[in-house]
Protein backbone atom coordinates (compact mmCIF):
# COMPACT_ATOMS: atom_id res chain seq x y z
CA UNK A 1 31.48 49.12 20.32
CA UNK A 2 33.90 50.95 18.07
CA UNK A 3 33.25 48.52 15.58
CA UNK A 4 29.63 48.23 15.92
CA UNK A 5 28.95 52.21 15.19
CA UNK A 6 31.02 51.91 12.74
CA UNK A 7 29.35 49.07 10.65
CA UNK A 8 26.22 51.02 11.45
CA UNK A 9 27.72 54.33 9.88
CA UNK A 10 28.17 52.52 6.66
CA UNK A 11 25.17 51.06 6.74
CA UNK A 12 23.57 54.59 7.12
CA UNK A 13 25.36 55.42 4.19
CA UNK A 14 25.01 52.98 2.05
CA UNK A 15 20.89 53.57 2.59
CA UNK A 16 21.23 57.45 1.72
CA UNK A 17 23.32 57.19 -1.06
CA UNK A 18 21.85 57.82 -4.55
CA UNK A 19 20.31 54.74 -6.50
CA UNK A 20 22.61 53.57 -9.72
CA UNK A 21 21.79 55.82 -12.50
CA UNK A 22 22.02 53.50 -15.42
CA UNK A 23 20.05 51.26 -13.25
CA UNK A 24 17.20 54.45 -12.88
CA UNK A 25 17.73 55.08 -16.26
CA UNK A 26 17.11 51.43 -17.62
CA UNK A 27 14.14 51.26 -15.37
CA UNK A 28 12.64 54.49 -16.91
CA UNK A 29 13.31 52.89 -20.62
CA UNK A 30 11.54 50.07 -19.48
CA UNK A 31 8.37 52.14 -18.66
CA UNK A 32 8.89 53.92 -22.10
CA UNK A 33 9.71 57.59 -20.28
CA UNK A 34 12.73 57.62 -22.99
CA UNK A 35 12.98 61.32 -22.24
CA UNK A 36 13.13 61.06 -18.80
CA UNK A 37 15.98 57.98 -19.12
CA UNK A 38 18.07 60.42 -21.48
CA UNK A 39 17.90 63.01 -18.60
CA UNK A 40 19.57 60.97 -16.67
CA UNK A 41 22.18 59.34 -19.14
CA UNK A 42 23.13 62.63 -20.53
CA UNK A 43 23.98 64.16 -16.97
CA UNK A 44 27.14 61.18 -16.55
CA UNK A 45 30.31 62.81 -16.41
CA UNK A 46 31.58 59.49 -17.91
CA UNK A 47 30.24 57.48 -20.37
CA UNK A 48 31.15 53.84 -21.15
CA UNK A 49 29.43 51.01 -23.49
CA UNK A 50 26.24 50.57 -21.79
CA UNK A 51 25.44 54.06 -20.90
CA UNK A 52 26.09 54.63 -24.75
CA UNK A 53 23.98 51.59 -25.61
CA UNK A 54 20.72 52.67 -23.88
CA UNK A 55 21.28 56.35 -25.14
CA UNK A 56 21.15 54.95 -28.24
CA UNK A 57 18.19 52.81 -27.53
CA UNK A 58 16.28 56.11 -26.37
CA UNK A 59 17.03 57.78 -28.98
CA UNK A 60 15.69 54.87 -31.42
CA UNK A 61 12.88 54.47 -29.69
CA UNK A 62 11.96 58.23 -30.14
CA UNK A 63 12.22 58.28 -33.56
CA UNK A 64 15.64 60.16 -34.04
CA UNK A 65 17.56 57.34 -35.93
CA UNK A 66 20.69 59.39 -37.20
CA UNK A 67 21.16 59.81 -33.42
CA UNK A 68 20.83 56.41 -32.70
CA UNK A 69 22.96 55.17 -35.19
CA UNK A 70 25.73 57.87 -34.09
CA UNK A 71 25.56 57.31 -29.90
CA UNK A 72 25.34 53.42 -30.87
CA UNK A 73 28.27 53.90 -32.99
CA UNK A 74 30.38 54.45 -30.40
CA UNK A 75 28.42 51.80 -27.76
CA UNK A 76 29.95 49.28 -30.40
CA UNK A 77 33.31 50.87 -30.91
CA UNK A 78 33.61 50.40 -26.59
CA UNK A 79 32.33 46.74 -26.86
CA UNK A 80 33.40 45.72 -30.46
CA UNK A 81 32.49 42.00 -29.60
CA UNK A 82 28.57 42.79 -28.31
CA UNK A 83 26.17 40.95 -30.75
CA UNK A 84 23.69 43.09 -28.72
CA UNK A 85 24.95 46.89 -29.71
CA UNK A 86 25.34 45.33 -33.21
CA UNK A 87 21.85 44.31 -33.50
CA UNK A 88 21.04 47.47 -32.32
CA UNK A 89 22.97 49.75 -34.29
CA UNK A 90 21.84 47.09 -37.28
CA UNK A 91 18.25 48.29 -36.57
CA UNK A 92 18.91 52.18 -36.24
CA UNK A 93 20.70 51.93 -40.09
CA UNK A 94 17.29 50.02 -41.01
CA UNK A 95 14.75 52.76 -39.95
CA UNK A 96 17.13 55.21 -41.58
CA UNK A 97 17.44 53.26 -44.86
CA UNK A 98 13.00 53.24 -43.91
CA UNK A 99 13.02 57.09 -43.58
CA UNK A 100 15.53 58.57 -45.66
CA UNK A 101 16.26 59.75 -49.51
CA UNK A 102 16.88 57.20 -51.68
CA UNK A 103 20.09 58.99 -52.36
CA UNK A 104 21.33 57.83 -48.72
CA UNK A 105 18.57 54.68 -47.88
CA UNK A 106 21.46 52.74 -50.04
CA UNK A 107 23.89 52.77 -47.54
CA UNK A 108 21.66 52.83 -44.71
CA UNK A 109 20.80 49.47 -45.61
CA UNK A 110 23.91 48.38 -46.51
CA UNK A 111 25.42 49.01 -42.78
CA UNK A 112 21.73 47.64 -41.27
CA UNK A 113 22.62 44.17 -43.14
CA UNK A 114 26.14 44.22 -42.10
CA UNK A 115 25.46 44.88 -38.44
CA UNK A 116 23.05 42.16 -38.23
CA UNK A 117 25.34 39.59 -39.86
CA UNK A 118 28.01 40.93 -37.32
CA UNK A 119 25.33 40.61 -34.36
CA UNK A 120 25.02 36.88 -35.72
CA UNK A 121 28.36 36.51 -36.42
CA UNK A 122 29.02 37.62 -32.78
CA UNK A 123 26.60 35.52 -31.37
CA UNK A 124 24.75 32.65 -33.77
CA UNK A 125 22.37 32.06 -30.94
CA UNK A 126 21.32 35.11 -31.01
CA UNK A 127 17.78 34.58 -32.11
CA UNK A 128 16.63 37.99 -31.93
CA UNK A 129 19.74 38.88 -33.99
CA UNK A 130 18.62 35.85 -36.58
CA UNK A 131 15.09 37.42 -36.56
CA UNK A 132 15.92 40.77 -37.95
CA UNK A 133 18.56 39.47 -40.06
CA UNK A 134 15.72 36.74 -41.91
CA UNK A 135 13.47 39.86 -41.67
CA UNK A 136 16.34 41.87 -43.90
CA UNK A 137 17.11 39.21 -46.27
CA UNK A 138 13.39 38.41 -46.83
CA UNK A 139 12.04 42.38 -47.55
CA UNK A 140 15.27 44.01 -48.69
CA UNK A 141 16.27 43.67 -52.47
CA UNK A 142 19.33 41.79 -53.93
CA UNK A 143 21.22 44.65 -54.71
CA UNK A 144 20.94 45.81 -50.96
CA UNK A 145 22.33 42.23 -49.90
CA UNK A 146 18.60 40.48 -49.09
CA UNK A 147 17.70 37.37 -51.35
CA UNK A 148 15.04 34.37 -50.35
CA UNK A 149 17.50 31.82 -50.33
CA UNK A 150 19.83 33.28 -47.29
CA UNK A 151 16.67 33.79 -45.83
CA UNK A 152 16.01 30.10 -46.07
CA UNK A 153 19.24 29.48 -44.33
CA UNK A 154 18.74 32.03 -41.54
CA UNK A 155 15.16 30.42 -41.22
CA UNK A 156 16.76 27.07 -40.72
CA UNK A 157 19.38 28.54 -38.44
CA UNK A 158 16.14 30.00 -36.27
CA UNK A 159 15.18 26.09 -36.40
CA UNK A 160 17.93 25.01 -35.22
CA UNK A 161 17.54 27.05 -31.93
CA UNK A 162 13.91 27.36 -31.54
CA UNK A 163 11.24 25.02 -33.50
CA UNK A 164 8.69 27.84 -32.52
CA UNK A 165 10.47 30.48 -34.32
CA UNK A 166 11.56 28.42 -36.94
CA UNK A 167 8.24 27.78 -37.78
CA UNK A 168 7.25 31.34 -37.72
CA UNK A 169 9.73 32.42 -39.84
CA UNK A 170 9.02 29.85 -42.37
CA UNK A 171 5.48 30.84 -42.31
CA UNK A 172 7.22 34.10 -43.78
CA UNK A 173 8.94 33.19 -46.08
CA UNK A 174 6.04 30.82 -47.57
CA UNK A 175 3.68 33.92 -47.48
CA UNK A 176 6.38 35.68 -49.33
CA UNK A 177 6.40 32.68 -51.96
CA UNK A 178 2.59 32.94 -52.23
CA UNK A 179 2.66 29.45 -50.80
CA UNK A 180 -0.45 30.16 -48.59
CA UNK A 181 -1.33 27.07 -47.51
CA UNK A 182 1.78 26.01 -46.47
CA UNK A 183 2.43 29.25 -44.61
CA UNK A 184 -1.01 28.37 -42.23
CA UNK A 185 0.66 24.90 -41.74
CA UNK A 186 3.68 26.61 -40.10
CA UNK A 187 1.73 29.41 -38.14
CA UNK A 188 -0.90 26.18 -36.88
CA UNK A 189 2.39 24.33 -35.93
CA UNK A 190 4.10 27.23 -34.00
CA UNK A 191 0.82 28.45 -32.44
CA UNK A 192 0.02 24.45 -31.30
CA UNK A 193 3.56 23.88 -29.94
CA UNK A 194 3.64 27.25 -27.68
CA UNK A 195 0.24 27.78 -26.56
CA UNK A 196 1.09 30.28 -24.34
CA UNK A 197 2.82 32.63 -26.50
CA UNK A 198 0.02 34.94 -27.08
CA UNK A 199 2.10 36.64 -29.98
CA UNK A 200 1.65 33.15 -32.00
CA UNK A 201 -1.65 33.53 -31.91
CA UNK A 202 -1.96 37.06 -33.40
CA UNK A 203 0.82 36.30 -36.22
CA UNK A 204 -1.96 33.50 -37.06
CA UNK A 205 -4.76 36.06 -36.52
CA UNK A 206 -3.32 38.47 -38.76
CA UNK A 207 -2.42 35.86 -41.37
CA UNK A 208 -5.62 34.89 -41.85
CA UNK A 209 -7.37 38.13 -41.75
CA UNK A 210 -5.05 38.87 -44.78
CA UNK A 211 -6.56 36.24 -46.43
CA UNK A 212 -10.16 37.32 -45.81
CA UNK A 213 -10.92 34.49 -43.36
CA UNK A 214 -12.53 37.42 -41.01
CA UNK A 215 -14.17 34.81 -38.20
CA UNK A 216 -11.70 32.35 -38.19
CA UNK A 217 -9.48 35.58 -37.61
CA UNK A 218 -11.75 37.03 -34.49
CA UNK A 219 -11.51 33.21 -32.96
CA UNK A 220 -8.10 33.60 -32.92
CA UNK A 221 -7.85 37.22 -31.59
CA UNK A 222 -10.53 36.11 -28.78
CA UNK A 223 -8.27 32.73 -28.17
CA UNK A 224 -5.45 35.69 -27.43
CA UNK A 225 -7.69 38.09 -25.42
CA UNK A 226 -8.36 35.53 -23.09
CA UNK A 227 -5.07 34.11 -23.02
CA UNK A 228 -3.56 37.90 -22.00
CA UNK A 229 -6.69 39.84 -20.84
CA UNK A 230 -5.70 43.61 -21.85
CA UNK A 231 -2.57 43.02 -23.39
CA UNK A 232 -1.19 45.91 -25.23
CA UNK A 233 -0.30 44.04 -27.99
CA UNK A 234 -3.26 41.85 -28.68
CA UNK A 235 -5.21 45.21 -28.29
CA UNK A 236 -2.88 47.22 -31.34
CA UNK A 237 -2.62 43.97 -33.21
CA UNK A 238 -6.24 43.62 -33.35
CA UNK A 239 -6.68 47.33 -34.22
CA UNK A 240 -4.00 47.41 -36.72
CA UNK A 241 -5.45 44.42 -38.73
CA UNK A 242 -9.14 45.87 -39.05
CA UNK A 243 -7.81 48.97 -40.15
CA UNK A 244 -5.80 47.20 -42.71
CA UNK A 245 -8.42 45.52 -43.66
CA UNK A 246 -10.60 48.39 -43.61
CA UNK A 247 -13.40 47.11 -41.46
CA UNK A 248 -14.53 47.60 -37.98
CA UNK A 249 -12.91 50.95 -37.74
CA UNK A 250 -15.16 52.15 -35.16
CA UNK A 251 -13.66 49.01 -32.75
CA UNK A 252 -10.59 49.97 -33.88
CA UNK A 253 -10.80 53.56 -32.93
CA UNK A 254 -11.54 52.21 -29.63
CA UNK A 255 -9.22 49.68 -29.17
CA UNK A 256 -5.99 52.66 -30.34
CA UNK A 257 -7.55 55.22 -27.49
CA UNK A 258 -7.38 52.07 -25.06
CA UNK A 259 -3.86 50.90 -25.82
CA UNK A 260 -2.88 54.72 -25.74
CA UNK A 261 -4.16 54.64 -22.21
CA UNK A 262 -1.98 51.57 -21.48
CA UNK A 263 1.07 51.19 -19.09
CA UNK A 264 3.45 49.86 -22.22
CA UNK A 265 6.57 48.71 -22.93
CA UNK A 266 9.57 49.07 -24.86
CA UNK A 267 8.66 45.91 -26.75
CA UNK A 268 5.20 47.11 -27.65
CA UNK A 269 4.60 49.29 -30.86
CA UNK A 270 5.46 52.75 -30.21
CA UNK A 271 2.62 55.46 -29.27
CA UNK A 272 3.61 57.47 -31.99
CA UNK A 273 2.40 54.11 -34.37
CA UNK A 274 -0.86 54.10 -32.54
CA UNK A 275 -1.07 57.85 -33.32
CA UNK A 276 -0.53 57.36 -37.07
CA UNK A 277 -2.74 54.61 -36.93
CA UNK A 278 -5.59 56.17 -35.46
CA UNK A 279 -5.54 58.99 -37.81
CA UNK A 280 -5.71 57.09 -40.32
CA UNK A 281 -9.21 55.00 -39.22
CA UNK A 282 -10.06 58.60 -38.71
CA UNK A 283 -10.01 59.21 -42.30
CA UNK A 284 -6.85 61.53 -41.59
């Protein structure tokens, strides 16, 4: 009996005791309440890697990029082997190279490139880490580190790992080229080979929007629709393209109030994008 009421005590215990806060606060960051997941990270009385790693991620997320880069600073200094905080703290340096002075977007970008190739270097099958990484060398100029040719390489890396992606980014870096034609060949390919992936269907969308091929562009975007009925990202994709475009701004009015009414995530574009977006199709 003694041992009975005992297992029961702890098993009364165990039920009242407090849920994991890092595992409350990553489940707030996943339903984009970053302030509300900072409340709870900033209360710890100690602070290791992976509470600094989501602080960090909060902070990115809500726009405050010196503060990312600082708290994920020291997420990487507590886990210098994580190809994760590296890609992380790569992207923080990039949105501060994005938003700063050009007397301090220099080194930004200079640490956002060397945290990627550490992220790879950490981890080569890292694809998301090989994603932003093609996406630096691709955009950012040579005297910043970027150059077409190491995004060739990084492209075929992607390849190597993922014929989907691989496709995709060679899409990119055929667009960049002004090799047009080829670049549909690659989105057709990577669209054909992972039909499900709604987001392969958008990037081919978008593409050939861009190129003025407006109904070939709406089949695709309905082909998506259907695929994920009220997707966020279908929804801001499609919105983001007309107003690019600058047609159908009156749908795409719409469709930014609708995917500011949506339950998103942290891998969806940010509200604050939506915002800028919308005032924008509002003449703004």
């Amino acid at each position: 009996m003694r041992l009975a009421a005992i297992t029961l005590l702890c098993g009364l215990l165990l039920a009242a005791a407090p849920p994991d806060d890092l595992a409350r606060a990553r489940k707030l960051y996943s339903y984009t309440d970053y302030d509300g997941s900072l409340a709870i990270l900033q209360k710890l009385p100690q602070k290791d890697a992976p509470v600094y790693a989501l602080t960090g991620q909060n902070f990115f997320m809500l726009g405050d990029y010196k503060k990312a880069t600082e708290i994920l600073e020291k997420a990487l200094a507590g886990d210098p082997e994580n190809s994760d905080y590296a890609l992380w703290l790569g992207r923080a340096y990039g949105r501060r190279a994005e938003t700063s002075s050009p007397f301090t977007a220099l080194g930004s970008a200079t640490k956002a490139r060397a945290n990627f190739e550490k992220a790879v270097r950490l981890n080569p099958r890292n694809l998301e880490a090989l994603s932003d990484l093609f996406e630096y060398y691709l955009e950012a100029p040579g005297f910043v580190g970027g150059g077409l040719d190491k995004a060739a390489r990084t492209a075929d890396q992607m390849n190597a790992l993922d014929a989907v992606e691989g496709h995709w980014a060679m899409a990119r870096l055929a667009e960049k080229k002004k090799e047009f034609g080829t670049a549909e060949q690659h989105l057709q390919m990577a669209a054909q080979m992972a039909p499900q992936q709604v987001g392969k269907l958008l990037d081919l969308a978008r593409f050939l929007g861009k190129q003025g091929r407006y109904q070939e562009s709406e089949e695709h975007f309905k082909k998506a629709e259907k695929l994920a009925p009220n997707n966020p990202r279908v929804i801001f994709a499609r919105a983001d393209t007309y107003i690019q475009e600058g047609r159908n701004l009156d749908t795409a009015r719409k469709l930014l109030k609708q995917y500011l009414n949506a339950q998103l995530s942290p891998d969806d574009p940010p509200r604050a994008e939506a915002e800028k977006l919308l005032k924008k199709a509002s003449g703004g």
